[in-house]
PDB file of N, CA and C in Angstrom:
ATOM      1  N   UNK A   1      18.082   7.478  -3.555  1.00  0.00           N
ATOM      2  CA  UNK A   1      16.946   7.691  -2.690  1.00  0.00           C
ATOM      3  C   UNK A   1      16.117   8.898  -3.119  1.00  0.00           C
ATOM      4  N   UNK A   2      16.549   9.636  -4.218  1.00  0.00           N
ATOM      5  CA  UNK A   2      15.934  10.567  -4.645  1.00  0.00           C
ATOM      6  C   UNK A   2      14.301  10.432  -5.052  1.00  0.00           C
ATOM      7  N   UNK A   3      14.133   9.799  -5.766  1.00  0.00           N
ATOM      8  CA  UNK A   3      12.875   8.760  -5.797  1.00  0.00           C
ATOM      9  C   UNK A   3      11.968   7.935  -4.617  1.00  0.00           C
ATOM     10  N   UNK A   4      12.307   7.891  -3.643  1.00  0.00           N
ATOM     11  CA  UNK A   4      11.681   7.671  -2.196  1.00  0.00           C
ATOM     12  C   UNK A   4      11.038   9.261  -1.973  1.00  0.00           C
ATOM     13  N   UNK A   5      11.994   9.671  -2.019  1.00  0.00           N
ATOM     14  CA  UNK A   5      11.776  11.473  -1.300  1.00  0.00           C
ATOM     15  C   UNK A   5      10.840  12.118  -1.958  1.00  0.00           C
ATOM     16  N   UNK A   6      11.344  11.789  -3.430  1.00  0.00           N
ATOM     17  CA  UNK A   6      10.160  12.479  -4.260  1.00  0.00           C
ATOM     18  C   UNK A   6       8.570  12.069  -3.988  1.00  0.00           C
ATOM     19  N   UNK A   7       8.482  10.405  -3.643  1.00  0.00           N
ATOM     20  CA  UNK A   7       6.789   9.808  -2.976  1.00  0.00           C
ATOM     21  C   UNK A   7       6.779  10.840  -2.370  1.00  0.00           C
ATOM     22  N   UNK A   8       7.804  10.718  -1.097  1.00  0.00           N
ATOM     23  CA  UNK A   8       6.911  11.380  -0.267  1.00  0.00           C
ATOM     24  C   UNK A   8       6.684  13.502  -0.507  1.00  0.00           C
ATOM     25  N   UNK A   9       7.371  13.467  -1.002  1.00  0.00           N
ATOM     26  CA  UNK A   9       7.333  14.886  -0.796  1.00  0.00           C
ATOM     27  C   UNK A   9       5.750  15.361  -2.408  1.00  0.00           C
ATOM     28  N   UNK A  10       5.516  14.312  -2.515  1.00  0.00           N
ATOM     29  CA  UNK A  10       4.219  14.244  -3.696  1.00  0.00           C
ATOM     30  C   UNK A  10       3.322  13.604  -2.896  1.00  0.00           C
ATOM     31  N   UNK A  11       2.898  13.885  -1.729  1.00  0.00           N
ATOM     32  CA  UNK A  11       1.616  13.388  -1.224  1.00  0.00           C
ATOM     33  C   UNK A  11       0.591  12.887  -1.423  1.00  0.00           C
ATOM     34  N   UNK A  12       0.303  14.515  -1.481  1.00  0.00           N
ATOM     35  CA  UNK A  12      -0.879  14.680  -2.673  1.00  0.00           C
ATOM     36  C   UNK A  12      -1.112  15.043  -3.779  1.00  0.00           C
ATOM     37  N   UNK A  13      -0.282  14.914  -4.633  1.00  0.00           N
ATOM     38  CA  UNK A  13       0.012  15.566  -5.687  1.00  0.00           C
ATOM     39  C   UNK A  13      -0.703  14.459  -6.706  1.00  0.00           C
ATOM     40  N   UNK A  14      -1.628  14.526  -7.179  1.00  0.00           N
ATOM     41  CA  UNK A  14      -2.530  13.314  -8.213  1.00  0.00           C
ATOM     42  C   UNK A  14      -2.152  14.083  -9.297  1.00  0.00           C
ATOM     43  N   UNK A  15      -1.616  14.930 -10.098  1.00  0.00           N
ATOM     44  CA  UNK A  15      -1.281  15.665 -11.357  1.00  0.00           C
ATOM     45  C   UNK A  15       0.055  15.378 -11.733  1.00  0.00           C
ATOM     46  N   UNK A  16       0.250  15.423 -13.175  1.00  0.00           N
ATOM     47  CA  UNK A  16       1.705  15.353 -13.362  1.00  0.00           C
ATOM     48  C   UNK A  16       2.291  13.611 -14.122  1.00  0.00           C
ATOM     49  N   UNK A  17       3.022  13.542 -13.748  1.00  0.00           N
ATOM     50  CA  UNK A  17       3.348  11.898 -14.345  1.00  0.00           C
ATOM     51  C   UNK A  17       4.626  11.699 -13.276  1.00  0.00           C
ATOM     52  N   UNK A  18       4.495  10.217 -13.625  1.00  0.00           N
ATOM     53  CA  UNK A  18       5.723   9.390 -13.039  1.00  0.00           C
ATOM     54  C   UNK A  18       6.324   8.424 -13.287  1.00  0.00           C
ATOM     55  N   UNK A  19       8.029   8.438 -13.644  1.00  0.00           N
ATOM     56  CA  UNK A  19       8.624   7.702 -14.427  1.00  0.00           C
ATOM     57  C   UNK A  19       8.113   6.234 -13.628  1.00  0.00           C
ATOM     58  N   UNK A  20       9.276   5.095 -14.585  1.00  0.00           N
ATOM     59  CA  UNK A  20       9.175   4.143 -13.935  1.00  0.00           C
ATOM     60  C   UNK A  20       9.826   3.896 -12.800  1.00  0.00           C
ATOM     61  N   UNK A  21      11.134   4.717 -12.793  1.00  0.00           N
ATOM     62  CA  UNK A  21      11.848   4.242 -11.689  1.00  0.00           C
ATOM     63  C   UNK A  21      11.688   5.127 -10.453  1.00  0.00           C
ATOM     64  N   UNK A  22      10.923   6.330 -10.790  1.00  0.00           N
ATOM     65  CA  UNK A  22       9.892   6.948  -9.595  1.00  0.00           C
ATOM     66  C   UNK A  22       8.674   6.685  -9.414  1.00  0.00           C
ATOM     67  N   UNK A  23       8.380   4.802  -9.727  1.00  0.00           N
ATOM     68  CA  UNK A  23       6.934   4.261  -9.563  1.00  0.00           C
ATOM     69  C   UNK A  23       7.868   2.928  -8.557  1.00  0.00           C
ATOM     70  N   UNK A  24       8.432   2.554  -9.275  1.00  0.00           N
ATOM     71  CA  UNK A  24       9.201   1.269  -8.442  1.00  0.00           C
ATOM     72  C   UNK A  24      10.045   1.483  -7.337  1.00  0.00           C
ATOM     73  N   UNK A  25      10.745   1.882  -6.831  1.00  0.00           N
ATOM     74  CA  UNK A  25      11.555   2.341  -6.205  1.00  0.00           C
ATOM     75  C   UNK A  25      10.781   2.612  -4.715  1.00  0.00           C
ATOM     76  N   UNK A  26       9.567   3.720  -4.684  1.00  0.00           N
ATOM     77  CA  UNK A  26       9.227   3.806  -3.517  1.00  0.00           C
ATOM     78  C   UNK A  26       8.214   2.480  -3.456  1.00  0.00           C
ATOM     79  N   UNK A  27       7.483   1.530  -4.500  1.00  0.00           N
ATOM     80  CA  UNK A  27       6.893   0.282  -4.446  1.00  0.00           C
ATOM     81  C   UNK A  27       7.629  -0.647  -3.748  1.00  0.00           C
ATOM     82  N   UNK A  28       8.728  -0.894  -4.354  1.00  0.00           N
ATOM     83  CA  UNK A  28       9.806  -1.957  -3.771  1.00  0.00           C
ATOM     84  C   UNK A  28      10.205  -1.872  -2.146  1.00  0.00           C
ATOM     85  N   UNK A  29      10.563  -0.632  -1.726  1.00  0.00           N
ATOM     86  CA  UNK A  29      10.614  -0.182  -0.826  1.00  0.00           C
ATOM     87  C   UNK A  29       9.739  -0.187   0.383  1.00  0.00           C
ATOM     88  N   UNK A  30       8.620   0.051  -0.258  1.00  0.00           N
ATOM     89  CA  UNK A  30       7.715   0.193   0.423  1.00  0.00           C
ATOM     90  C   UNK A  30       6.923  -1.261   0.865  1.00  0.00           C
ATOM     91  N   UNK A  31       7.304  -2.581   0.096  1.00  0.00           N
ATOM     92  CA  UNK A  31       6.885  -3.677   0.784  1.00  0.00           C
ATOM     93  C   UNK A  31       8.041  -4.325   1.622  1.00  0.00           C
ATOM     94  N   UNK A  32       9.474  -3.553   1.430  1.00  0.00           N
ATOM     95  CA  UNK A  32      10.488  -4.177   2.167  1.00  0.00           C
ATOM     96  C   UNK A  32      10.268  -3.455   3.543  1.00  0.00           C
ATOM     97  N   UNK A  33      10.277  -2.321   3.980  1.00  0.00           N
ATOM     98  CA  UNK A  33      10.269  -1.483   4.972  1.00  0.00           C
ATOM     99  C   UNK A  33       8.256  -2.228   5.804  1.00  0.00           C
ATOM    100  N   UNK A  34       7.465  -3.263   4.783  1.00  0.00           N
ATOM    101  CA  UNK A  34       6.158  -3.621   5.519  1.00  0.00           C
ATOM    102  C   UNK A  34       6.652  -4.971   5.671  1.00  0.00           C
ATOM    103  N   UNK A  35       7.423  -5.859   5.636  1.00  0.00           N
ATOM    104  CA  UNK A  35       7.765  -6.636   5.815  1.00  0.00           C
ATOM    105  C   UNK A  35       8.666  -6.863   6.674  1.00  0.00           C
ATOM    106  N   UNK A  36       9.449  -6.009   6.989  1.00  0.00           N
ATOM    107  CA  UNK A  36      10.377  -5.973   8.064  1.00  0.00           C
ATOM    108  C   UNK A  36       9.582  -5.597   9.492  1.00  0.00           C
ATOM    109  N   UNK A  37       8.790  -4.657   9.254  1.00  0.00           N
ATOM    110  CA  UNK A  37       7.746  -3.817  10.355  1.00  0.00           C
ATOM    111  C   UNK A  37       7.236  -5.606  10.703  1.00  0.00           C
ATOM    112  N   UNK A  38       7.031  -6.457   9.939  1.00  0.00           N
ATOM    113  CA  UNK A  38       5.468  -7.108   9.934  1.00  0.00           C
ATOM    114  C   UNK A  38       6.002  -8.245  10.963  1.00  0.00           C
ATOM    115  N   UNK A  39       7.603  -8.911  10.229  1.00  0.00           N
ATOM    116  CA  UNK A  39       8.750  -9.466  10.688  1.00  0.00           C
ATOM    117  C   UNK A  39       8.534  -9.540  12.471  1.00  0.00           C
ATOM    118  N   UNK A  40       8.990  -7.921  12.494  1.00  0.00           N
ATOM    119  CA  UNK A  40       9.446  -7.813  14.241  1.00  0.00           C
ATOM    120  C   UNK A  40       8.156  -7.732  14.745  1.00  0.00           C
ATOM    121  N   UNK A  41       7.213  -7.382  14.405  1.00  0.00           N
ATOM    122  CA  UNK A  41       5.464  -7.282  15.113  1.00  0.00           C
ATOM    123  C   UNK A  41       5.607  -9.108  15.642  1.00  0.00           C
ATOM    124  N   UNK A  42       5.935  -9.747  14.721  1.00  0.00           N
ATOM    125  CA  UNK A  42       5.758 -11.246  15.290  1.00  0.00           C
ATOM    126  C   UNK A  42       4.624 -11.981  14.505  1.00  0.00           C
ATOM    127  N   UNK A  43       4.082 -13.362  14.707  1.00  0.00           N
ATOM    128  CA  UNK A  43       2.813 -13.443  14.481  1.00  0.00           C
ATOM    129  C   UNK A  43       2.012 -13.832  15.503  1.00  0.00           C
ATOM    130  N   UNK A  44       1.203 -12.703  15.633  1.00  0.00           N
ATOM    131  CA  UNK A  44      -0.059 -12.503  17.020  1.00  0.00           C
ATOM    132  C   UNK A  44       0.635 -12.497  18.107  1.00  0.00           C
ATOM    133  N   UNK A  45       2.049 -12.411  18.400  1.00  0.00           N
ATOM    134  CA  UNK A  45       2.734 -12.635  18.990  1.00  0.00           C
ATOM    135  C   UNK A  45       1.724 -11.564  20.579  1.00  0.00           C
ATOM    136  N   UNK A  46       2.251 -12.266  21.633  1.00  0.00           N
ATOM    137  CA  UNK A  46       1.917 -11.193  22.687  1.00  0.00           C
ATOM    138  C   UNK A  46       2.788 -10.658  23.980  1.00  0.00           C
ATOM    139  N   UNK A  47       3.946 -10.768  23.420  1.00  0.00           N
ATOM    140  CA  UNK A  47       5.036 -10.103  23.902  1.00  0.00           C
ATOM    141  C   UNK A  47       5.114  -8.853  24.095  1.00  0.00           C
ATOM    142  N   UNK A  48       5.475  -8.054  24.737  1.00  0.00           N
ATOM    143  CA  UNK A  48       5.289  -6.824  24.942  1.00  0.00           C
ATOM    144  C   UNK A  48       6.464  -5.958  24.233  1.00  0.00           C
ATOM    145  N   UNK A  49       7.195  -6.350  23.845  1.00  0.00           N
ATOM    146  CA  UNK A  49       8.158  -5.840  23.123  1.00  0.00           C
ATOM    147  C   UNK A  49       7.743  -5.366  21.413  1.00  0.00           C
ATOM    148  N   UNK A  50       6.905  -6.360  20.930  1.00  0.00           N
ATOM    149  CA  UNK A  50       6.359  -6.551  19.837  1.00  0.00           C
ATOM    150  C   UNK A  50       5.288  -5.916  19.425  1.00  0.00           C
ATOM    151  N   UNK A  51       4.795  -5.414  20.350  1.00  0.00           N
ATOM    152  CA  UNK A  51       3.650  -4.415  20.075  1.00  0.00           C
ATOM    153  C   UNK A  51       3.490  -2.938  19.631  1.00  0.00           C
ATOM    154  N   UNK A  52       4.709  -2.533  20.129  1.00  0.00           N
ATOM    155  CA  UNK A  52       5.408  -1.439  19.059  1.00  0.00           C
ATOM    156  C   UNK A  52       5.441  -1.261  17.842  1.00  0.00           C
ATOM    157  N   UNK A  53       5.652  -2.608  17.108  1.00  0.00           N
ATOM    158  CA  UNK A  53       5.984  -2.854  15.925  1.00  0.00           C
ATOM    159  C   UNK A  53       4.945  -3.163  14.742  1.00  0.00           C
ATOM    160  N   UNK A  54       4.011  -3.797  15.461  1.00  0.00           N
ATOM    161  CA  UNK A  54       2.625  -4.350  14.921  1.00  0.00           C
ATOM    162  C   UNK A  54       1.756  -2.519  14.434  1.00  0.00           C
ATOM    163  N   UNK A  55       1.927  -1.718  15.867  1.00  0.00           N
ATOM    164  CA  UNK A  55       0.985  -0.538  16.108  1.00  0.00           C
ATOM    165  C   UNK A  55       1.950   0.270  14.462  1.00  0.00           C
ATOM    166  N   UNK A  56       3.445   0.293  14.126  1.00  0.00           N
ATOM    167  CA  UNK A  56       4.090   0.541  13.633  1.00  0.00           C
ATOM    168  C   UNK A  56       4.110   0.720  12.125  1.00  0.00           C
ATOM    169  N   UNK A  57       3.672  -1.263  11.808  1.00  0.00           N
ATOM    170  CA  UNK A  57       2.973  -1.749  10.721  1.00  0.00           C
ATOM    171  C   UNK A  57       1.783  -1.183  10.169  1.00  0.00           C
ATOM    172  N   UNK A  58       1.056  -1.381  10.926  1.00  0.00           N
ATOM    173  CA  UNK A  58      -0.453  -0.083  10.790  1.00  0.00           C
ATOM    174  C   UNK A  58      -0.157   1.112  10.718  1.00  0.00           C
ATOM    175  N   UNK A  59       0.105   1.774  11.757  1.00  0.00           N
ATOM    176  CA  UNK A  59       0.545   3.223  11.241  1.00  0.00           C
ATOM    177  C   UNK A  59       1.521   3.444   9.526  1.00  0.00           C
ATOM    178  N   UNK A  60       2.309   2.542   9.545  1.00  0.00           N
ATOM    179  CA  UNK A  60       2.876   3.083   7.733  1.00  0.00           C
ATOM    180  C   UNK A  60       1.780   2.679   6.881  1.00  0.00           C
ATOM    181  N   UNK A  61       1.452   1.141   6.909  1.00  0.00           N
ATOM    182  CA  UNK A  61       0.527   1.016   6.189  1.00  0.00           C
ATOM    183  C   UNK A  61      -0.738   2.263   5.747  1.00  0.00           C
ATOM    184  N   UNK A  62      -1.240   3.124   7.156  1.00  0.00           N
ATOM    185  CA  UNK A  62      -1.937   4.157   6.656  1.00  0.00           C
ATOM    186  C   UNK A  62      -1.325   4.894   6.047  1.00  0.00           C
ATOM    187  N   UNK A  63      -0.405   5.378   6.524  1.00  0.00           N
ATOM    188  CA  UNK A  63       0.325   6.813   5.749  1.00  0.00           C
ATOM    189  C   UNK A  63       0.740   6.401   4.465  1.00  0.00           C
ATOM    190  N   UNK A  64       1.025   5.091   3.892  1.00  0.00           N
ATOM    191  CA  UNK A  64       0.947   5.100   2.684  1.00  0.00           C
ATOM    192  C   UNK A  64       0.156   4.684   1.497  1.00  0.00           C
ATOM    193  N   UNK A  65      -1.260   5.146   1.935  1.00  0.00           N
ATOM    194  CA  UNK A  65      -2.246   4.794   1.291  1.00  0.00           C
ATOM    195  C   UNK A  65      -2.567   6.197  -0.021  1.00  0.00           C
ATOM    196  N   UNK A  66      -2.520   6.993   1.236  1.00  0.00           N
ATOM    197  CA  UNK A  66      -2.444   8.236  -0.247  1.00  0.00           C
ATOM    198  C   UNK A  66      -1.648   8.457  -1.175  1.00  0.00           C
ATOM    199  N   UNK A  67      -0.297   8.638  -0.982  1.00  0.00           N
ATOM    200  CA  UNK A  67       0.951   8.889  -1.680  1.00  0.00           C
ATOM    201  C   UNK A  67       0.681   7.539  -2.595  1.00  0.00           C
ATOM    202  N   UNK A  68       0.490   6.249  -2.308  1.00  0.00           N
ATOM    203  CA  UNK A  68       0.957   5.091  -3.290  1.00  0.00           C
ATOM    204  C   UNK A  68      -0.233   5.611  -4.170  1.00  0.00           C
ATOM    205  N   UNK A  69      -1.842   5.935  -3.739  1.00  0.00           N
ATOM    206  CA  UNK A  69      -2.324   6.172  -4.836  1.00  0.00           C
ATOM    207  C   UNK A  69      -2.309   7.180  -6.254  1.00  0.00           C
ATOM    208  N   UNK A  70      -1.520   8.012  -5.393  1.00  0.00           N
ATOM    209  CA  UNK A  70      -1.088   9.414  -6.014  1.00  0.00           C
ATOM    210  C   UNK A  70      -0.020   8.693  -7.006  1.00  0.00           C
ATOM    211  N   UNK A  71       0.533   8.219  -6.724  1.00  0.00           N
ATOM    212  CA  UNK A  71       1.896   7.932  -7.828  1.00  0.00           C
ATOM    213  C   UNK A  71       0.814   6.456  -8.184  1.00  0.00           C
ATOM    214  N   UNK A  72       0.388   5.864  -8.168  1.00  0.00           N
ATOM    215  CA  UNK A  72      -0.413   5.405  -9.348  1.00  0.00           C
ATOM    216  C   UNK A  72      -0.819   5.772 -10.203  1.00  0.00           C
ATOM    217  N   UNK A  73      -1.554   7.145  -9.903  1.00  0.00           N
ATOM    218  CA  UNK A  73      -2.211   7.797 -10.866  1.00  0.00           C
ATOM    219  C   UNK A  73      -1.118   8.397 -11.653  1.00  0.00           C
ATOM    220  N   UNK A  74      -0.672   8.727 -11.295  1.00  0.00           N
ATOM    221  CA  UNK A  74       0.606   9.554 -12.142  1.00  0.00           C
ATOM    222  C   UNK A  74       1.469   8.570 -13.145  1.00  0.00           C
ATOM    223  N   UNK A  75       1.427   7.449 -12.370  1.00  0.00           N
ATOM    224  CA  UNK A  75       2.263   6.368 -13.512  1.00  0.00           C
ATOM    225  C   UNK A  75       1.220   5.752 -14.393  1.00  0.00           C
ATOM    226  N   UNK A  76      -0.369   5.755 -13.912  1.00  0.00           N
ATOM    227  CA  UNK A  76      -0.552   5.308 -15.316  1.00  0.00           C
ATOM    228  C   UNK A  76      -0.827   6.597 -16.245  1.00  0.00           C
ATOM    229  N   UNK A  77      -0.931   7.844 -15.984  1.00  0.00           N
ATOM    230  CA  UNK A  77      -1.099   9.070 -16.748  1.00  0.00           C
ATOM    231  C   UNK A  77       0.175   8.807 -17.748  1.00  0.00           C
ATOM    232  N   UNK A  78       1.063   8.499 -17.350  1.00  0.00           N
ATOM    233  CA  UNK A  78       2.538   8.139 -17.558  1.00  0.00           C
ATOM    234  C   UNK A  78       2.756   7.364 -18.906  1.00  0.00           C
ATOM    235  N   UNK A  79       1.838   6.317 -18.804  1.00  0.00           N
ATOM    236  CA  UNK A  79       1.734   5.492 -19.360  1.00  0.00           C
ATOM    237  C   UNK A  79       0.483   5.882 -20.655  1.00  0.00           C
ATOM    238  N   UNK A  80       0.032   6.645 -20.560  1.00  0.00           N
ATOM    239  CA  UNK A  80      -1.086   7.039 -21.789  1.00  0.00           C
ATOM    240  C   UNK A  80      -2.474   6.096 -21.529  1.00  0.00           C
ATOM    241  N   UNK A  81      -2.457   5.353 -20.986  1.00  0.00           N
ATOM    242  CA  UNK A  81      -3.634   4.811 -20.147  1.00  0.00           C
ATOM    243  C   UNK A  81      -4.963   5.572 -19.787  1.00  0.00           C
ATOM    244  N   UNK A  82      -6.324   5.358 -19.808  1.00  0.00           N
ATOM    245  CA  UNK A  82      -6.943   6.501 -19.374  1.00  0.00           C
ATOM    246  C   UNK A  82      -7.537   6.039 -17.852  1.00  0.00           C
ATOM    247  N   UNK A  83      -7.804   7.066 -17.378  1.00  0.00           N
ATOM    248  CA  UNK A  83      -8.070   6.757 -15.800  1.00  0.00           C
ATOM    249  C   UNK A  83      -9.461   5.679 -15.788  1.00  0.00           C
ATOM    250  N   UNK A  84     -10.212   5.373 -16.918  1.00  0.00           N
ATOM    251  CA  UNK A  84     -11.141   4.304 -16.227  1.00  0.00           C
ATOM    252  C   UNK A  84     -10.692   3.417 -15.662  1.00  0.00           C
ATOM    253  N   UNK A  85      -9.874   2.969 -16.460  1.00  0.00           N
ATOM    254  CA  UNK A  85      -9.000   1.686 -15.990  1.00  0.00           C
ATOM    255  C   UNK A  85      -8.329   1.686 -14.839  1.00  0.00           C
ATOM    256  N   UNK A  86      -8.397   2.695 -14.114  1.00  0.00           N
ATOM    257  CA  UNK A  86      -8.420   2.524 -12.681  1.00  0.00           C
ATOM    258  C   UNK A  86      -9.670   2.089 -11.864  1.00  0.00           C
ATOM    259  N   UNK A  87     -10.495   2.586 -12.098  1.00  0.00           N
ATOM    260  CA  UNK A  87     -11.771   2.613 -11.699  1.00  0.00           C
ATOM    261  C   UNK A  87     -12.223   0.763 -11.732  1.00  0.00           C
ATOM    262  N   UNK A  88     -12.008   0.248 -12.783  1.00  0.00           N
ATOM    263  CA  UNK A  88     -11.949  -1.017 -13.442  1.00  0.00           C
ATOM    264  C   UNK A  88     -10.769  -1.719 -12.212  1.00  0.00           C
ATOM    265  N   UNK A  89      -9.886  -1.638 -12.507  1.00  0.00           N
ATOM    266  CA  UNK A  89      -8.515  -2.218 -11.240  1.00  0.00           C
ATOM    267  C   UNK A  89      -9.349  -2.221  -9.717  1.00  0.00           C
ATOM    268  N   UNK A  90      -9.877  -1.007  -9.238  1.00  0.00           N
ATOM    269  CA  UNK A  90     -10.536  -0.546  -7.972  1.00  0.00           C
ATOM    270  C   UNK A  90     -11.815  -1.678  -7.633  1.00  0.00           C
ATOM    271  N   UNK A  91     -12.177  -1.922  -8.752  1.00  0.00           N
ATOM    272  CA  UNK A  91     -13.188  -3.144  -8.883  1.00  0.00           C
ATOM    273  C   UNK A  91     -12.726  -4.776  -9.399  1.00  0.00           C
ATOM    274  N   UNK A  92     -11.781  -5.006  -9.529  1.00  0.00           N
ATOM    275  CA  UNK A  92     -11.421  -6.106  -9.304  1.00  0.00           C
ATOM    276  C   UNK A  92     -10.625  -6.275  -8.259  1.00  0.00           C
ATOM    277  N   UNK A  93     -10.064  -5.381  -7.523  1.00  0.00           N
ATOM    278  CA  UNK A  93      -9.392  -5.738  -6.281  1.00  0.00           C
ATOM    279  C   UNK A  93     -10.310  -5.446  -5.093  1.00  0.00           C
ATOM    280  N   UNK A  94     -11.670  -4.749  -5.173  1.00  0.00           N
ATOM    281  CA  UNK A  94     -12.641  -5.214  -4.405  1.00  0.00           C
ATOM    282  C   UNK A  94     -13.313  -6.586  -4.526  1.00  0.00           C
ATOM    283  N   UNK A  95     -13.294  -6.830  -5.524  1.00  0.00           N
ATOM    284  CA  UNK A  95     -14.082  -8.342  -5.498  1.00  0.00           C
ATOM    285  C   UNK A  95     -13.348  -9.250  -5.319  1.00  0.00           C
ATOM    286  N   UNK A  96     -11.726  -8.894  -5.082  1.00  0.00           N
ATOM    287  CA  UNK A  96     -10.809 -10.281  -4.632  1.00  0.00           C
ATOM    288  C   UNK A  96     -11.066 -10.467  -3.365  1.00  0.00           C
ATOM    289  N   UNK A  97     -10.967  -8.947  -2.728  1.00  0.00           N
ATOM    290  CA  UNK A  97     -11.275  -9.134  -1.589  1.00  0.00           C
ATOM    291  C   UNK A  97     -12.705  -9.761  -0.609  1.00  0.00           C
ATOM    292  N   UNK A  98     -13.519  -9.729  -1.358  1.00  0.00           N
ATOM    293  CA  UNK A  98     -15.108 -10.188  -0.822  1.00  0.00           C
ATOM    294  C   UNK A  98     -14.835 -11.194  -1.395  1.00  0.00           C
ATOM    295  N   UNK A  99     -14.156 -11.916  -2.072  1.00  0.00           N
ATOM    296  CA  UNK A  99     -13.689 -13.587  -2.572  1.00  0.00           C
ATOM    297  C   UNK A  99     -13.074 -14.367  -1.551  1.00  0.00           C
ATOM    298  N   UNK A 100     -12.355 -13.213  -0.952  1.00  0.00           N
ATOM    299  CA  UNK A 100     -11.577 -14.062   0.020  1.00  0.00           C
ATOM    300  C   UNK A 100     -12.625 -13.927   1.168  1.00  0.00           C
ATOM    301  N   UNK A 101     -13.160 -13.269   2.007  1.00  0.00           N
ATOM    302  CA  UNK A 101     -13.994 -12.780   2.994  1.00  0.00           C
ATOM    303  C   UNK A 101     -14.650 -13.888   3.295  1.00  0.00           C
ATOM    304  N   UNK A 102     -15.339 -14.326   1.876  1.00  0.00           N
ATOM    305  CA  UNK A 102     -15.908 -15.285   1.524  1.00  0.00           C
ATOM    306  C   UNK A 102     -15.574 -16.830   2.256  1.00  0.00           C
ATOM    307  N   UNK A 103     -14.623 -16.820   2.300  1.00  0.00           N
ATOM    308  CA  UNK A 103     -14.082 -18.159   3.049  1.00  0.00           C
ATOM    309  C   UNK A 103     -13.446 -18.115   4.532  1.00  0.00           C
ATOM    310  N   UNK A 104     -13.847 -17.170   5.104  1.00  0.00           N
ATOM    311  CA  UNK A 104     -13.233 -16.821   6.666  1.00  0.00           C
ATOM    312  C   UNK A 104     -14.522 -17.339   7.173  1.00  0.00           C
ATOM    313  N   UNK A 105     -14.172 -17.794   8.089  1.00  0.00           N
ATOM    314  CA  UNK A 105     -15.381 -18.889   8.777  1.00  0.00           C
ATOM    315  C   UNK A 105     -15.977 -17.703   9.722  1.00  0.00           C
ATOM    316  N   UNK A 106     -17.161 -18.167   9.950  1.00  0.00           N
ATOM    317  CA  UNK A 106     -17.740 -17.332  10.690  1.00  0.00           C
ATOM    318  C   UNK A 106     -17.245 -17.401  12.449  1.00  0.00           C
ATOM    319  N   UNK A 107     -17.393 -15.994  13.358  1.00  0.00           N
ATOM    320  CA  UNK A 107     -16.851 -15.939  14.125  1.00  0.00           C
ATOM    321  C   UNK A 107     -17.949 -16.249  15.168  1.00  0.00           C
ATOM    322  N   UNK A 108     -17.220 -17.538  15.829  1.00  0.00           N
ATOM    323  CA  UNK A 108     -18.825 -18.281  16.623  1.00  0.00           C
ATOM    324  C   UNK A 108     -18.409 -17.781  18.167  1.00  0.00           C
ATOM    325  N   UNK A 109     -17.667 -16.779  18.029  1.00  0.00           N
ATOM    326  CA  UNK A 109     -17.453 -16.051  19.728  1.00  0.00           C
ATOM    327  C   UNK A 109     -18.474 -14.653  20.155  1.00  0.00           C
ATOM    328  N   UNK A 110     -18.885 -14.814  18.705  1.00  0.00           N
ATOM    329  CA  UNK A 110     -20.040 -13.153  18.710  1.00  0.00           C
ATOM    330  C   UNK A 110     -21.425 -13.359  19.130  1.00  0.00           C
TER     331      UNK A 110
END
């Protein structure tokens, strides 16, 4: 778990490098611990028990928006990679997303 601890205790830390198995480890982790959250939230469920869990899901999901980017950067520094190619990644995973957007029907309750 040394490698969990280390994410977090590297926040913010965008300098430096990061092995592989202090890139995977809190990755792996980190979709098992959103999947379990996502699990007990339910789906749309409106149980009152379940709403804990959903608010839960969101809350990690934020808190690990910085740290995962931080150890991105560090693993591809890692990797001898140069940072455009993030910049490049940042723009194809915006346009997946307006790909998909793309096909959500419009909301005829507005």
């Amino acid at each position: 778990m040394g490698a969990y601890g280390a994410f977090w205790r590297n926040y913010f830390n965008f300098s430096g490098r990061s092995t592989r198995s202090e890139f995977w480890v809190p990755y792996i982790l980190n979709i098992v611990i959103a999947l379990v959250l996502g699990f007990l939230a339910g789906p749309q469920s409106s149980h009152w028990w379940t709403a804990p869990f959903g608010i839960a899901t969101v809350v990690f999901g934020l808190l690990i928006i910085i740290p995962m980017w931080a150890l991105i950067i560090r693993r591809v520094r890692d990797t001898g990679v140069k940072h455009v190619v993030l910049w490049g990644v940042l723009g194809v995973i915006f346009n997946i997303i307006a790909f998909i957007f793309g096909f959500i029907p419009t909301n005829q309750f507005k």
